[in-house]
Protein backbone atom coordinates (compact mmCIF):
# COMPACT_ATOMS: atom_id res chain seq x y z
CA UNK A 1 0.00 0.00 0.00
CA UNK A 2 0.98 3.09 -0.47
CA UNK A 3 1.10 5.11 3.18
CA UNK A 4 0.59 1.98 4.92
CA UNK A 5 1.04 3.68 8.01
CA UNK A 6 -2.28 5.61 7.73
CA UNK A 7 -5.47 4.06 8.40
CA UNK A 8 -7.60 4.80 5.61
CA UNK A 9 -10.91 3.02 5.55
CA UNK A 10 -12.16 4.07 2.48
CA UNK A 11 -8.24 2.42 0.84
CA UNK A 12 -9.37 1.32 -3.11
CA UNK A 13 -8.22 -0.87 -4.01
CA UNK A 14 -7.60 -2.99 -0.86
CA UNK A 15 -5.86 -5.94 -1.42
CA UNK A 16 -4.73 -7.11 1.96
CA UNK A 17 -4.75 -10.54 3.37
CA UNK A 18 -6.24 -9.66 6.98
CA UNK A 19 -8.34 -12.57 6.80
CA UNK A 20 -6.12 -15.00 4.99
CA UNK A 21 -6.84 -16.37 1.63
CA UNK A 22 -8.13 -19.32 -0.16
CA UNK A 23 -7.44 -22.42 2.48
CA UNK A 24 -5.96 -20.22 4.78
CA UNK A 25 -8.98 -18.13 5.28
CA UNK A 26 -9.76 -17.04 8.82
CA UNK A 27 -13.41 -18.90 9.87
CA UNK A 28 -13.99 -15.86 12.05
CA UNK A 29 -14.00 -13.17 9.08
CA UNK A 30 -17.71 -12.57 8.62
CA UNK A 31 -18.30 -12.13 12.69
CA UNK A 32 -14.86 -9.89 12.73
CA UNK A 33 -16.42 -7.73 10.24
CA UNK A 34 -19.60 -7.66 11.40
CA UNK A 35 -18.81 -6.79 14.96
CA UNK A 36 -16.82 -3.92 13.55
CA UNK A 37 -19.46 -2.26 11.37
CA UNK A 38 -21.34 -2.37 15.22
CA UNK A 39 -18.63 -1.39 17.03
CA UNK A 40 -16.93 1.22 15.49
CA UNK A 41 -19.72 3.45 14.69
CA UNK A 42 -20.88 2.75 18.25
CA UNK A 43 -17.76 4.16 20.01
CA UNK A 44 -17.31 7.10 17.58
CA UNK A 45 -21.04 8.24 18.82
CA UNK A 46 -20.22 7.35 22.38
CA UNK A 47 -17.10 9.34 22.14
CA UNK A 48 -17.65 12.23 19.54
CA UNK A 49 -14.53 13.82 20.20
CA UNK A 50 -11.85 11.11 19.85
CA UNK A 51 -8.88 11.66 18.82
CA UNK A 52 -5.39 10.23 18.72
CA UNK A 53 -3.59 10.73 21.66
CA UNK A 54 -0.29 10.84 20.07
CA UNK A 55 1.38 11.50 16.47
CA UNK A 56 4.14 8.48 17.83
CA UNK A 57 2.88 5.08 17.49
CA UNK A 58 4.63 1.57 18.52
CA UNK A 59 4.12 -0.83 16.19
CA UNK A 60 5.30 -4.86 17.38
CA UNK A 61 8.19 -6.16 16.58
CA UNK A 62 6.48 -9.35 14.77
CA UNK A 63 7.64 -10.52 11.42
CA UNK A 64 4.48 -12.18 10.02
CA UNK A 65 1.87 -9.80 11.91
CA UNK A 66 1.22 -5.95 12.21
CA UNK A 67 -0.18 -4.60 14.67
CA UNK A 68 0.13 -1.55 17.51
CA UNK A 69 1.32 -1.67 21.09
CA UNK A 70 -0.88 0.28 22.20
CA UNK A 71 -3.41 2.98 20.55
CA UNK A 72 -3.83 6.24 22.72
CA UNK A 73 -6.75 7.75 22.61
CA UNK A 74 -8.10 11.17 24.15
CA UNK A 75 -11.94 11.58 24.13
């Protein structure tokens, strides 16, 4: 991706592999996504003003995965 370091939802086209692929394929994909589409609209209404806590983030040093230490948040 280009700018894979920003989080952009609305990314096209959005070829990643979050899920896995063909054999591979994560069982748990349709509730994943479904629990977001609740979720995240849910907190961003709960907490209207949310917003990064800091312009540093920690990402894990894990070969295969990618993922955040931690996320601050201020609401």
């Amino acid at each position: 991706f280009e700018e894979p370091e920003e989080l952009r939802l609305d990314r096209d086209p959005n070829q990643h592999v979050a899920f896995g692929h063909g054999f591979h394929f994560c069982l748990g994909a349709s509730l994943a996504r479904l629990e977001a589409q609740i979720a995240i609209p849910k907190i961003l209404d709960t907490y209207p003003n949310l917003r990064l806590g800091s312009e540093t983030l920690r990402w894990q040093p894990v070969f295969l995965t990618r993922g955040l230490e931690a996320l601050p948040v201020t609401a």
